[in-house]
PDB file of N, CA and C in Angstrom:
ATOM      1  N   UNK A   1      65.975  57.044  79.230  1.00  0.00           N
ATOM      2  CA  UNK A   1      67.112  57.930  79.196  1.00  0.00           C
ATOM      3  C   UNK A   1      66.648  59.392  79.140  1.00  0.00           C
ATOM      4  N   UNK A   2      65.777  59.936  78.080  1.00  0.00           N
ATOM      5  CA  UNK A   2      65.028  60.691  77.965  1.00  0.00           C
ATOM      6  C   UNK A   2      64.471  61.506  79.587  1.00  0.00           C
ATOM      7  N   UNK A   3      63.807  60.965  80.273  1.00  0.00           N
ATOM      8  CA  UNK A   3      63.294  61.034  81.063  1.00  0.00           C
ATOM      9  C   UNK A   3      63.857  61.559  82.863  1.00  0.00           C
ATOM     10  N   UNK A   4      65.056  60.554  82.385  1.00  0.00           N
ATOM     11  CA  UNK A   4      66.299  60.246  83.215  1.00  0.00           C
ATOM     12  C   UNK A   4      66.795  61.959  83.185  1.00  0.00           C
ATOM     13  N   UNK A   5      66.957  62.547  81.856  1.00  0.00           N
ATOM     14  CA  UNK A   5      67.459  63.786  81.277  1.00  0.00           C
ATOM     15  C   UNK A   5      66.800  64.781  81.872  1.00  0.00           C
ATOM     16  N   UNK A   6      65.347  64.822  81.726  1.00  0.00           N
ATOM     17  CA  UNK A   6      64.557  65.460  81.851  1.00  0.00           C
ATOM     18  C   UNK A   6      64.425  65.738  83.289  1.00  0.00           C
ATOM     19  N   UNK A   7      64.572  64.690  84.046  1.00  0.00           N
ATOM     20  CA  UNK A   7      64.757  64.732  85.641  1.00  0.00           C
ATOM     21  C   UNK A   7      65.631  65.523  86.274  1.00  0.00           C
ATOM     22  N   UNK A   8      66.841  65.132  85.823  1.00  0.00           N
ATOM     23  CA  UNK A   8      67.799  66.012  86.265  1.00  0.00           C
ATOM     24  C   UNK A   8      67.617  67.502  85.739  1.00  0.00           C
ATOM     25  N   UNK A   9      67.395  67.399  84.622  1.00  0.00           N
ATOM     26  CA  UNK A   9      67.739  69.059  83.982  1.00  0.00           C
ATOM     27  C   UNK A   9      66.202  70.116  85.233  1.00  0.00           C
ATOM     28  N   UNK A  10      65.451  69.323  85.370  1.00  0.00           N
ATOM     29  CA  UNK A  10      64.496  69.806  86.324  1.00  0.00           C
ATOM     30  C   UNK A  10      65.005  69.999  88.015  1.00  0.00           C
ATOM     31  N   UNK A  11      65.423  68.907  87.945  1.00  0.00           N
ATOM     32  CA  UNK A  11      65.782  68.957  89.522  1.00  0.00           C
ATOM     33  C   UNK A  11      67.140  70.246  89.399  1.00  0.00           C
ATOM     34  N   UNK A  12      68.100  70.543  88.407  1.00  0.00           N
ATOM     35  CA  UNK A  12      68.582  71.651  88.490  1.00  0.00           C
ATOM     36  C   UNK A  12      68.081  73.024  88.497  1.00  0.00           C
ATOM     37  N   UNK A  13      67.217  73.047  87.992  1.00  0.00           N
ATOM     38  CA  UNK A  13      66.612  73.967  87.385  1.00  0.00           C
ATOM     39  C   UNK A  13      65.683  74.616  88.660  1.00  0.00           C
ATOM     40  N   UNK A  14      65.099  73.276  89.401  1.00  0.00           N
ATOM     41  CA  UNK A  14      64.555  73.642  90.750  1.00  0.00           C
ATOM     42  C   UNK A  14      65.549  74.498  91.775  1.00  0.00           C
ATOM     43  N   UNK A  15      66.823  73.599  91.557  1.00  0.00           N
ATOM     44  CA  UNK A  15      67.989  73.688  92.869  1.00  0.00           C
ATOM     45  C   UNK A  15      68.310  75.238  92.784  1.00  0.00           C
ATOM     46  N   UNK A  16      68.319  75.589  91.146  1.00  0.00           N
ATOM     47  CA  UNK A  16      69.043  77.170  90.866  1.00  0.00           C
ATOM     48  C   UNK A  16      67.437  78.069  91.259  1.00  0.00           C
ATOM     49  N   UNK A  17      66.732  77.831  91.108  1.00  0.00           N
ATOM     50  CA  UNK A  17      65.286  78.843  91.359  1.00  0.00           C
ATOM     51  C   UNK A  17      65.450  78.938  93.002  1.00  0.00           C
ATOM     52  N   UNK A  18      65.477  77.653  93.308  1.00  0.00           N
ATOM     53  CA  UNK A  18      65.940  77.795  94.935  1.00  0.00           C
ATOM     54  C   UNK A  18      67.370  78.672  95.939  1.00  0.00           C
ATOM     55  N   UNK A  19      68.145  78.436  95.106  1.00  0.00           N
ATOM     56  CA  UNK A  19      69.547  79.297  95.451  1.00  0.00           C
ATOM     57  C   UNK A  19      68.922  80.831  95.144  1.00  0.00           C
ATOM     58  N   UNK A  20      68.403  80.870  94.148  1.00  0.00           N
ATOM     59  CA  UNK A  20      67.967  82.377  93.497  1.00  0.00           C
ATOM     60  C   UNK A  20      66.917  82.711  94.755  1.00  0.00           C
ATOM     61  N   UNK A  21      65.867  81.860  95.240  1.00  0.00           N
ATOM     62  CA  UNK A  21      65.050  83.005  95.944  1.00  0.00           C
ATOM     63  C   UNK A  21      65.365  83.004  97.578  1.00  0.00           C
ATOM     64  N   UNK A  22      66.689  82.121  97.921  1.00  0.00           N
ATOM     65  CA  UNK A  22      67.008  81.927  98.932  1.00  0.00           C
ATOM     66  C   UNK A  22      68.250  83.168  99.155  1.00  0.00           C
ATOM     67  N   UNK A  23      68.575  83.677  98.321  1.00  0.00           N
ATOM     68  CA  UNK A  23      69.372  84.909  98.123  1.00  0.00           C
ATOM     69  C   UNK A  23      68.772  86.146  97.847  1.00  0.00           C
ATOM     70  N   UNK A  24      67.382  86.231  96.853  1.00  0.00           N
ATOM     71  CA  UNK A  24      66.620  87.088  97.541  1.00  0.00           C
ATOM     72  C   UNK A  24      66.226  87.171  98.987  1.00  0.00           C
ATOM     73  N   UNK A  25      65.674  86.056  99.807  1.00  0.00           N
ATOM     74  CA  UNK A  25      65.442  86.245 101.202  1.00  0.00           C
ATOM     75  C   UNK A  25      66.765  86.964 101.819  1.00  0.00           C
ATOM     76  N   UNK A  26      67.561  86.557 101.496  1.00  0.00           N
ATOM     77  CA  UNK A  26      68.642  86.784 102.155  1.00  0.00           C
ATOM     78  C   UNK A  26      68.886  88.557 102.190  1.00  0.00           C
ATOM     79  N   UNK A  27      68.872  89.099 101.248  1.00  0.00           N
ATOM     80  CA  UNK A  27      68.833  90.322 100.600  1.00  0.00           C
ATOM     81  C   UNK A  27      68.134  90.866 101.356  1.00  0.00           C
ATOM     82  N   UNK A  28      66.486  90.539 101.207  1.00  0.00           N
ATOM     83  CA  UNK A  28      65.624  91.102 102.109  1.00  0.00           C
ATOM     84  C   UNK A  28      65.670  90.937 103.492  1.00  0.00           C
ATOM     85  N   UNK A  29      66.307  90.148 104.531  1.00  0.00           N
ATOM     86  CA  UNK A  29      66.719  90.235 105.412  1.00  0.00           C
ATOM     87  C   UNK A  29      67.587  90.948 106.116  1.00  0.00           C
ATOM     88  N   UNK A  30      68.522  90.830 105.060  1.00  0.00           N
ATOM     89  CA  UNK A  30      69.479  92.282 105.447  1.00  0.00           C
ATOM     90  C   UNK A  30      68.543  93.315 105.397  1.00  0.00           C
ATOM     91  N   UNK A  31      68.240  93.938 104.343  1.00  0.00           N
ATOM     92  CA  UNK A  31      67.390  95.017 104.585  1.00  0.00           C
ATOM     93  C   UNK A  31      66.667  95.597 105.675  1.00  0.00           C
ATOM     94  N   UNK A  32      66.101  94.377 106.139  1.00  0.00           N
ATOM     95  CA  UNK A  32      65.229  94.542 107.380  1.00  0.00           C
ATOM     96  C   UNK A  32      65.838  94.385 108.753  1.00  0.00           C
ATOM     97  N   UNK A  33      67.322  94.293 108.333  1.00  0.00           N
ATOM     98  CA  UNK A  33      68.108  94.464 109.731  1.00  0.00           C
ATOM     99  C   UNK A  33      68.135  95.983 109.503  1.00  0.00           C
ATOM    100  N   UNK A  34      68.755  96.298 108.850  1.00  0.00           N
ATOM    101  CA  UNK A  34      69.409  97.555 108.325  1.00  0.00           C
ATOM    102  C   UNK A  34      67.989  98.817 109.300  1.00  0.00           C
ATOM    103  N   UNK A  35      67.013  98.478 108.143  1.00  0.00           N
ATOM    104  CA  UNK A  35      65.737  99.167 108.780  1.00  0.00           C
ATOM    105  C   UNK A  35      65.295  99.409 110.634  1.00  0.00           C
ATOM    106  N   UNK A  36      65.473  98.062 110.815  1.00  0.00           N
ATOM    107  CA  UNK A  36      65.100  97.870 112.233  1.00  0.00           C
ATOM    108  C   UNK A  36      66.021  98.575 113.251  1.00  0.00           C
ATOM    109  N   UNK A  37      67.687  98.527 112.566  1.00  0.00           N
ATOM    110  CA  UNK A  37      68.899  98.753 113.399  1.00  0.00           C
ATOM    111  C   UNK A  37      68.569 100.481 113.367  1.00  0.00           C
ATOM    112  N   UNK A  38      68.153 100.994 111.961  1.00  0.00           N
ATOM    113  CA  UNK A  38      68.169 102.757 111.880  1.00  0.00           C
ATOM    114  C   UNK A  38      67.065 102.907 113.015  1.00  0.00           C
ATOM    115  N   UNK A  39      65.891 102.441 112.968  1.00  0.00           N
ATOM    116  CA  UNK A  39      64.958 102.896 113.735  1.00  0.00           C
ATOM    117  C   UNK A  39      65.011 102.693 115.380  1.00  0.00           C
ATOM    118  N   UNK A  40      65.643 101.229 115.925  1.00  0.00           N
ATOM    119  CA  UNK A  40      65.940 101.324 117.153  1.00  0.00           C
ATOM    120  C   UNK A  40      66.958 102.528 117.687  1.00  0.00           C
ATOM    121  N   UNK A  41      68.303 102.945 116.469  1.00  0.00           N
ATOM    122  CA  UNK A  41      69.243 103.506 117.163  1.00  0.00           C
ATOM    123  C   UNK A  41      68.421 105.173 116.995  1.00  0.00           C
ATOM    124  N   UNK A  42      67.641 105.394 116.219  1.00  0.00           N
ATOM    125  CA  UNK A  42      66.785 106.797 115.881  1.00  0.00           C
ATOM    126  C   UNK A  42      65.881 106.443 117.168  1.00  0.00           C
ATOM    127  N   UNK A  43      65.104 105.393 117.721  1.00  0.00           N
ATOM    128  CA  UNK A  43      64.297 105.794 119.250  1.00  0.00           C
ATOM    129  C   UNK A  43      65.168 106.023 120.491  1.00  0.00           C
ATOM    130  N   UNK A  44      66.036 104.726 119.782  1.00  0.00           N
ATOM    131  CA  UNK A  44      66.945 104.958 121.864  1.00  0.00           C
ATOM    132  C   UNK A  44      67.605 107.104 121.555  1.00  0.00           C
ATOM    133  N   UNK A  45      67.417 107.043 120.648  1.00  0.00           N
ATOM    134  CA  UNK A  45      68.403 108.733 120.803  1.00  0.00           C
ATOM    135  C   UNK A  45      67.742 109.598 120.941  1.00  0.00           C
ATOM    136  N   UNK A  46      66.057 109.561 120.439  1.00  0.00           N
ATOM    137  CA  UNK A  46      65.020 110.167 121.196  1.00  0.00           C
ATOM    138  C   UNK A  46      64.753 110.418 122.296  1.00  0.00           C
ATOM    139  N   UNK A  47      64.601 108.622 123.023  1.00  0.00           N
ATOM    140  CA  UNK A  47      64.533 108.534 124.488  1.00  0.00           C
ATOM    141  C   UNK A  47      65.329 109.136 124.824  1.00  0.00           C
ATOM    142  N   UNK A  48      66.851 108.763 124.916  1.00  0.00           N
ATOM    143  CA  UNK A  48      67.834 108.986 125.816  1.00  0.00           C
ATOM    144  C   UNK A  48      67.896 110.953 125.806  1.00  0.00           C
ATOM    145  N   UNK A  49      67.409 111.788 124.736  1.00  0.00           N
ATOM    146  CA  UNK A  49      67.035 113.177 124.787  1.00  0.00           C
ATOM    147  C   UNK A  49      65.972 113.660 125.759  1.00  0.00           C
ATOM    148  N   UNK A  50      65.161 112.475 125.407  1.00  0.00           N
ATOM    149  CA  UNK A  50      63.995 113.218 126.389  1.00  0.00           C
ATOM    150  C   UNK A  50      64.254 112.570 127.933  1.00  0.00           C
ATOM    151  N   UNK A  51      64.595 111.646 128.445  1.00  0.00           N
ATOM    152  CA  UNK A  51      65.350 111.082 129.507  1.00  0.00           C
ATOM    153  C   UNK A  51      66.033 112.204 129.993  1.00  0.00           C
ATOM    154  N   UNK A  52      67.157 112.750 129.170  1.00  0.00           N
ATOM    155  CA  UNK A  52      67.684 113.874 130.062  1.00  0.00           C
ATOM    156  C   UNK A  52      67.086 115.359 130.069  1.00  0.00           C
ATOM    157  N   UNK A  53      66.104 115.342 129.202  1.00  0.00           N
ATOM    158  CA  UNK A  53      65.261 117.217 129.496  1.00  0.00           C
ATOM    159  C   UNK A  53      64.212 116.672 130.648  1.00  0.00           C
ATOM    160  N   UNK A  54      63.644 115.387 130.793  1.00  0.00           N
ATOM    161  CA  UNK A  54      63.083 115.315 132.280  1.00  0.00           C
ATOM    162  C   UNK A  54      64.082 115.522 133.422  1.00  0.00           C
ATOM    163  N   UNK A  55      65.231 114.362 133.386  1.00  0.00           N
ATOM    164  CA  UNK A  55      66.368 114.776 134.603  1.00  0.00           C
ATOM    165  C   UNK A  55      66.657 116.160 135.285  1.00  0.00           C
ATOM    166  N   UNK A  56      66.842 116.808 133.912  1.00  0.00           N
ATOM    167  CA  UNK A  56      67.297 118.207 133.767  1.00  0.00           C
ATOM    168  C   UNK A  56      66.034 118.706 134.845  1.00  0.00           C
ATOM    169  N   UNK A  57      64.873 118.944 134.351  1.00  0.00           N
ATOM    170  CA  UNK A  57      63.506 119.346 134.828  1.00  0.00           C
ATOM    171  C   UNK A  57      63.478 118.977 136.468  1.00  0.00           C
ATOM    172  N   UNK A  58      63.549 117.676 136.431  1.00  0.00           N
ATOM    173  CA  UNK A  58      63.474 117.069 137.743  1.00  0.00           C
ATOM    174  C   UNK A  58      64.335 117.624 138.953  1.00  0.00           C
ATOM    175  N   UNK A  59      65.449 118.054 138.448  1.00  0.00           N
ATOM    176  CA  UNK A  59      66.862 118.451 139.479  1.00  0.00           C
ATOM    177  C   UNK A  59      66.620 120.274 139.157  1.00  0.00           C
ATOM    178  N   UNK A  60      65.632 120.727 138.132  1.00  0.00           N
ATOM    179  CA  UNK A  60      65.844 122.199 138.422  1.00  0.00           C
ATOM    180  C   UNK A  60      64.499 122.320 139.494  1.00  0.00           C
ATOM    181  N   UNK A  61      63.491 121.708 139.312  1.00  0.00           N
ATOM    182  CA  UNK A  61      62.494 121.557 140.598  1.00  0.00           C
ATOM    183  C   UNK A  61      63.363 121.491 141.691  1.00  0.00           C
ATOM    184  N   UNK A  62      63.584 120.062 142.030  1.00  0.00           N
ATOM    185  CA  UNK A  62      64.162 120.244 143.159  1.00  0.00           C
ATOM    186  C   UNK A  62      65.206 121.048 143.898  1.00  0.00           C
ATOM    187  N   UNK A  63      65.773 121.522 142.945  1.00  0.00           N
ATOM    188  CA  UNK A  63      66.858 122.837 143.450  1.00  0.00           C
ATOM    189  C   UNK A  63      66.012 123.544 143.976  1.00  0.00           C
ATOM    190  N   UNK A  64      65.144 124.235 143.471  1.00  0.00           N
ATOM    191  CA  UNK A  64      64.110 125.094 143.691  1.00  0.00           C
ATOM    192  C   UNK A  64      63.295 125.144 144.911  1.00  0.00           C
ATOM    193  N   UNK A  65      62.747 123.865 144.798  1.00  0.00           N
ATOM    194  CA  UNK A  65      62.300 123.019 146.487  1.00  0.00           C
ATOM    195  C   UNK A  65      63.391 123.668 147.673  1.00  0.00           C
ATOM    196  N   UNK A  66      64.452 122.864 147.148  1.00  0.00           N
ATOM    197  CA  UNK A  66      65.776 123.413 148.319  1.00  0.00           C
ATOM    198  C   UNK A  66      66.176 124.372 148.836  1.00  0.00           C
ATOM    199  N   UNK A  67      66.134 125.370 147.775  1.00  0.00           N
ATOM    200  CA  UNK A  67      66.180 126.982 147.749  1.00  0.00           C
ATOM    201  C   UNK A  67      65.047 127.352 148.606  1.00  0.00           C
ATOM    202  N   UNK A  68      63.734 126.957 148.455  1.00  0.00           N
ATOM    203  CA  UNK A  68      62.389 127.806 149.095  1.00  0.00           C
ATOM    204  C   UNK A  68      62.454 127.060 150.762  1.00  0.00           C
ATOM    205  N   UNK A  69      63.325 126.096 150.926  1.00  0.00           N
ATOM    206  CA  UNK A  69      62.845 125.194 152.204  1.00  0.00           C
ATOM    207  C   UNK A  69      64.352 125.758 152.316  1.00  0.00           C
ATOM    208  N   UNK A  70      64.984 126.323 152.619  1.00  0.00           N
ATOM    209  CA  UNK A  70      66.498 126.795 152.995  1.00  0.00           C
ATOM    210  C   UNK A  70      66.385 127.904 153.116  1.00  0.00           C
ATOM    211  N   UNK A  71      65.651 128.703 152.204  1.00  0.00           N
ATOM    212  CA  UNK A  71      65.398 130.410 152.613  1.00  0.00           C
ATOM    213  C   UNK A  71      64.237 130.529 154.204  1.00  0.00           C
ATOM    214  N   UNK A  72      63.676 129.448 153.734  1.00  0.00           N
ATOM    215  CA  UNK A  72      62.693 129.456 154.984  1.00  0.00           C
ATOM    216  C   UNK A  72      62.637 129.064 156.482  1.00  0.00           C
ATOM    217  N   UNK A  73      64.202 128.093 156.496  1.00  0.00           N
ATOM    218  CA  UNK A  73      64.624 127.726 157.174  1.00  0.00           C
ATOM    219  C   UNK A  73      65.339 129.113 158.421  1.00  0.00           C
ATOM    220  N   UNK A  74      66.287 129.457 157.216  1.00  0.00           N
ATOM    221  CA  UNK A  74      67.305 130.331 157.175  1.00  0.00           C
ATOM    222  C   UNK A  74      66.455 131.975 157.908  1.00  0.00           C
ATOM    223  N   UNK A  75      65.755 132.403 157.259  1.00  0.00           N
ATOM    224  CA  UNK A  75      64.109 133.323 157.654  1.00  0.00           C
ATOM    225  C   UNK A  75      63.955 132.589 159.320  1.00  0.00           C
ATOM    226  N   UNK A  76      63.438 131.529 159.551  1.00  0.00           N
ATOM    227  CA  UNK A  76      63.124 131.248 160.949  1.00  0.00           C
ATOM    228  C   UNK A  76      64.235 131.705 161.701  1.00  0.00           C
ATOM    229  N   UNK A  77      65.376 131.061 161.006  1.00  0.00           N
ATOM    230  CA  UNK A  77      66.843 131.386 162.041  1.00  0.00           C
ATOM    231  C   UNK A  77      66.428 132.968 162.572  1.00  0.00           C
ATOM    232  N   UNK A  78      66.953 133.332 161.524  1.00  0.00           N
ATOM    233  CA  UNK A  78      67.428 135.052 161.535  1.00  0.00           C
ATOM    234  C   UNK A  78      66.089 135.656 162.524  1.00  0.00           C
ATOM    235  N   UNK A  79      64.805 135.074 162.183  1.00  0.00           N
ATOM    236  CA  UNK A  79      63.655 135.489 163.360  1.00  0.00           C
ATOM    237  C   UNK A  79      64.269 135.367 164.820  1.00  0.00           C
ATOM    238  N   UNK A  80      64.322 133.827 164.842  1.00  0.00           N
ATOM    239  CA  UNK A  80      64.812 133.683 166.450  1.00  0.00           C
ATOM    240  C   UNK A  80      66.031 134.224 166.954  1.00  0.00           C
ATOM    241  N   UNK A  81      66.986 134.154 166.025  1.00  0.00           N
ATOM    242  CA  UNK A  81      68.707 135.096 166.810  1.00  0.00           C
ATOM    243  C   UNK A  81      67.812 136.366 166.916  1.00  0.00           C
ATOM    244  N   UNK A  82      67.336 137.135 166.270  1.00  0.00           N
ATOM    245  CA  UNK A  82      66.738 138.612 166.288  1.00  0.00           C
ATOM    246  C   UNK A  82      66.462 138.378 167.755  1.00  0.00           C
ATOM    247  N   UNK A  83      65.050 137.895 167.788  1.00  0.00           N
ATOM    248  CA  UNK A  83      64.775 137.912 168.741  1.00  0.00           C
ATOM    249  C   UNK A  83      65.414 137.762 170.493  1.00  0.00           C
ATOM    250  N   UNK A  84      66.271 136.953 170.282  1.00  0.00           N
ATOM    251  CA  UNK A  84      67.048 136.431 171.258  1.00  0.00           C
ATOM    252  C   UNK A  84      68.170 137.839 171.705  1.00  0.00           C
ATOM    253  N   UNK A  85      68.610 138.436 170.554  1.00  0.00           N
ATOM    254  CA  UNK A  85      69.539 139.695 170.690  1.00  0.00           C
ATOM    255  C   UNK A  85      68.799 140.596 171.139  1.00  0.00           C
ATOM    256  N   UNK A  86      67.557 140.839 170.682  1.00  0.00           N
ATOM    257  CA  UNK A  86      66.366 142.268 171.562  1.00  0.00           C
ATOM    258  C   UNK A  86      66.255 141.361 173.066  1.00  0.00           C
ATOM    259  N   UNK A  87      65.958 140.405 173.343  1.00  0.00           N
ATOM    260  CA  UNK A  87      66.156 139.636 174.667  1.00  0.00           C
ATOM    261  C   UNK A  87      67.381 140.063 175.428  1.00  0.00           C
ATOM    262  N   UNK A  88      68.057 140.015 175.165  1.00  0.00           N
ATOM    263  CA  UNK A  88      69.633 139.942 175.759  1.00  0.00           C
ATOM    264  C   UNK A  88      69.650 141.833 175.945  1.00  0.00           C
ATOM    265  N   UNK A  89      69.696 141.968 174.510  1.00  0.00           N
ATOM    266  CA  UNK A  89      69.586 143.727 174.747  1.00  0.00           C
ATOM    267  C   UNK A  89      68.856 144.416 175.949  1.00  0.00           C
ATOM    268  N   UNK A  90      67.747 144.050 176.349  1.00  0.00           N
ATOM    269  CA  UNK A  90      67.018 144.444 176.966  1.00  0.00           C
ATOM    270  C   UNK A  90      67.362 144.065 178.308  1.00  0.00           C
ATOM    271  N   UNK A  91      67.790 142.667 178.316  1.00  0.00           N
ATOM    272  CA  UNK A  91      68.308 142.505 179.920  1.00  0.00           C
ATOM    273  C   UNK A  91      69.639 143.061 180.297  1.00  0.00           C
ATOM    274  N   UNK A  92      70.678 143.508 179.294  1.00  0.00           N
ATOM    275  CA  UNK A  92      71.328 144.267 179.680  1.00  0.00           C
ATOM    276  C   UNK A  92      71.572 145.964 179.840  1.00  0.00           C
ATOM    277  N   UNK A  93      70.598 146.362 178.910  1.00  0.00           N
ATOM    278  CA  UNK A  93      69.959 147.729 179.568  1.00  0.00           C
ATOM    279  C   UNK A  93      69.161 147.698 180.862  1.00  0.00           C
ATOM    280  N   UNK A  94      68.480 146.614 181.281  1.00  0.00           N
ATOM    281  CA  UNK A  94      67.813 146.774 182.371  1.00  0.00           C
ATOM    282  C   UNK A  94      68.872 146.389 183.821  1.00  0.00           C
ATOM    283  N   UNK A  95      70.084 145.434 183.343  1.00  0.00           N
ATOM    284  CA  UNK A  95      70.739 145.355 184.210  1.00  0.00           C
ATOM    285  C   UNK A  95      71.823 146.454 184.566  1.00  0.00           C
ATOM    286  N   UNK A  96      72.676 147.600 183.688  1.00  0.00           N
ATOM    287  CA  UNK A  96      72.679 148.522 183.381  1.00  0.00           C
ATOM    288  C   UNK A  96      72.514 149.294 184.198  1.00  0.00           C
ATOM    289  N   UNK A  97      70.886 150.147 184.019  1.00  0.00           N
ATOM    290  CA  UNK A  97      69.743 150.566 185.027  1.00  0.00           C
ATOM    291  C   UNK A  97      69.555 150.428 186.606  1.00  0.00           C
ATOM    292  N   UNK A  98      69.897 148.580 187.130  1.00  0.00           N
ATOM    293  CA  UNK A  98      69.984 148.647 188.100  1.00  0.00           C
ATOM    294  C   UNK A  98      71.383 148.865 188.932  1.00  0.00           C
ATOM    295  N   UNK A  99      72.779 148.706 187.851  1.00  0.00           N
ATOM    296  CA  UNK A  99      73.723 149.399 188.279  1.00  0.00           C
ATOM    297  C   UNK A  99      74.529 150.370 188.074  1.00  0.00           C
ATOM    298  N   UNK A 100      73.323 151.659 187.765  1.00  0.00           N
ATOM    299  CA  UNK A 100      73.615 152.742 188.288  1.00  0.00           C
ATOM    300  C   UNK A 100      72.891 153.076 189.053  1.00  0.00           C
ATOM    301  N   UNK A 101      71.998 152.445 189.858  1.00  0.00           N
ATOM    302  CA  UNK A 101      71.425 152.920 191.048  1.00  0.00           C
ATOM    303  C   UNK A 101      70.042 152.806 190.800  1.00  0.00           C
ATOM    304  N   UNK A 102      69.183 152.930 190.033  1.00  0.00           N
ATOM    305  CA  UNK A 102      67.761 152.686 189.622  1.00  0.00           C
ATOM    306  C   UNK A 102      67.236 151.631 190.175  1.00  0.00           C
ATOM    307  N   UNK A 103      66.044 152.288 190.641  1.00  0.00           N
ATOM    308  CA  UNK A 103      64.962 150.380 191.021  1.00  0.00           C
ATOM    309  C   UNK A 103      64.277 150.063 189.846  1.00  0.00           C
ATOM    310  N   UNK A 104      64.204 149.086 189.973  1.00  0.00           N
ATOM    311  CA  UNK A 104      63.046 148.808 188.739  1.00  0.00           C
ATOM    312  C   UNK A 104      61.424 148.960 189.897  1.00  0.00           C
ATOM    313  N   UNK A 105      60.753 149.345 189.012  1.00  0.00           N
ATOM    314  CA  UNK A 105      59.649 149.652 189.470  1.00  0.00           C
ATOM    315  C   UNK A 105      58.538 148.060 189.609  1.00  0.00           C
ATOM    316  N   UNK A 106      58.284 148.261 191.128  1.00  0.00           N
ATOM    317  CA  UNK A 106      57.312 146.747 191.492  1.00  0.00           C
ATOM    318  C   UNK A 106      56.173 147.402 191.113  1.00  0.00           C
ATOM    319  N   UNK A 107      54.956 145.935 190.849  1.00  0.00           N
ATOM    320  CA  UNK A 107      53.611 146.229 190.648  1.00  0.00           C
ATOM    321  C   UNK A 107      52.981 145.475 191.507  1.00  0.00           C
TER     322      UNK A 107
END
């Protein structure tokens, strides 16, 4: 009987040490969500900062690109119309020339 007593009062005694450190785990698990959840949502907000000062970077380059290959573009234009208007200019002063009576001079 004794023994019988002794059994049980142990096997409770186990069951409550067990509830007890199975609720510490528990405790500490949370914790270590808690921890893990601050630090993932503290990197992704890092990343996602530095993600957009590269973007940012990336699209003020390339503006820049666009700008120097558009001015340069734009520069060739304005060369060739120039040119094309002193062309034209010239053939109509020279045509001009021949009608008011002028020869053009042969070589």
């Amino acid at each position: 009987m004794v023994l019988k007593e002794l059994g049980t009062r142990n096997a409770q005694e186990l069951g409550k040490q067990l509830d007890d450190a199975c609720g510490q785990l528990k405790s500490v698990q949370k914790g270590i969500e808690v921890s893990i959840s601050q630090l993932l949502k503290t990197e992704v907000a890092g990343t996602l900062l530095s993600f957009g000062r590269t973007m940012e970077e990336l699209a003020h380059d390339s503006v820049g690109r666009w700008r120097h290959a558009l001015a340069k573009d734009l520069s060739l234009l304005a060369k060739t119309l120039g040119g094309q208007f002193r062309l034209e200019g010239a053939s109509d002063n020279k045509e001009n020339q021949y009608s008011s009576g002028e020869q053009p001079a042969t070589s």
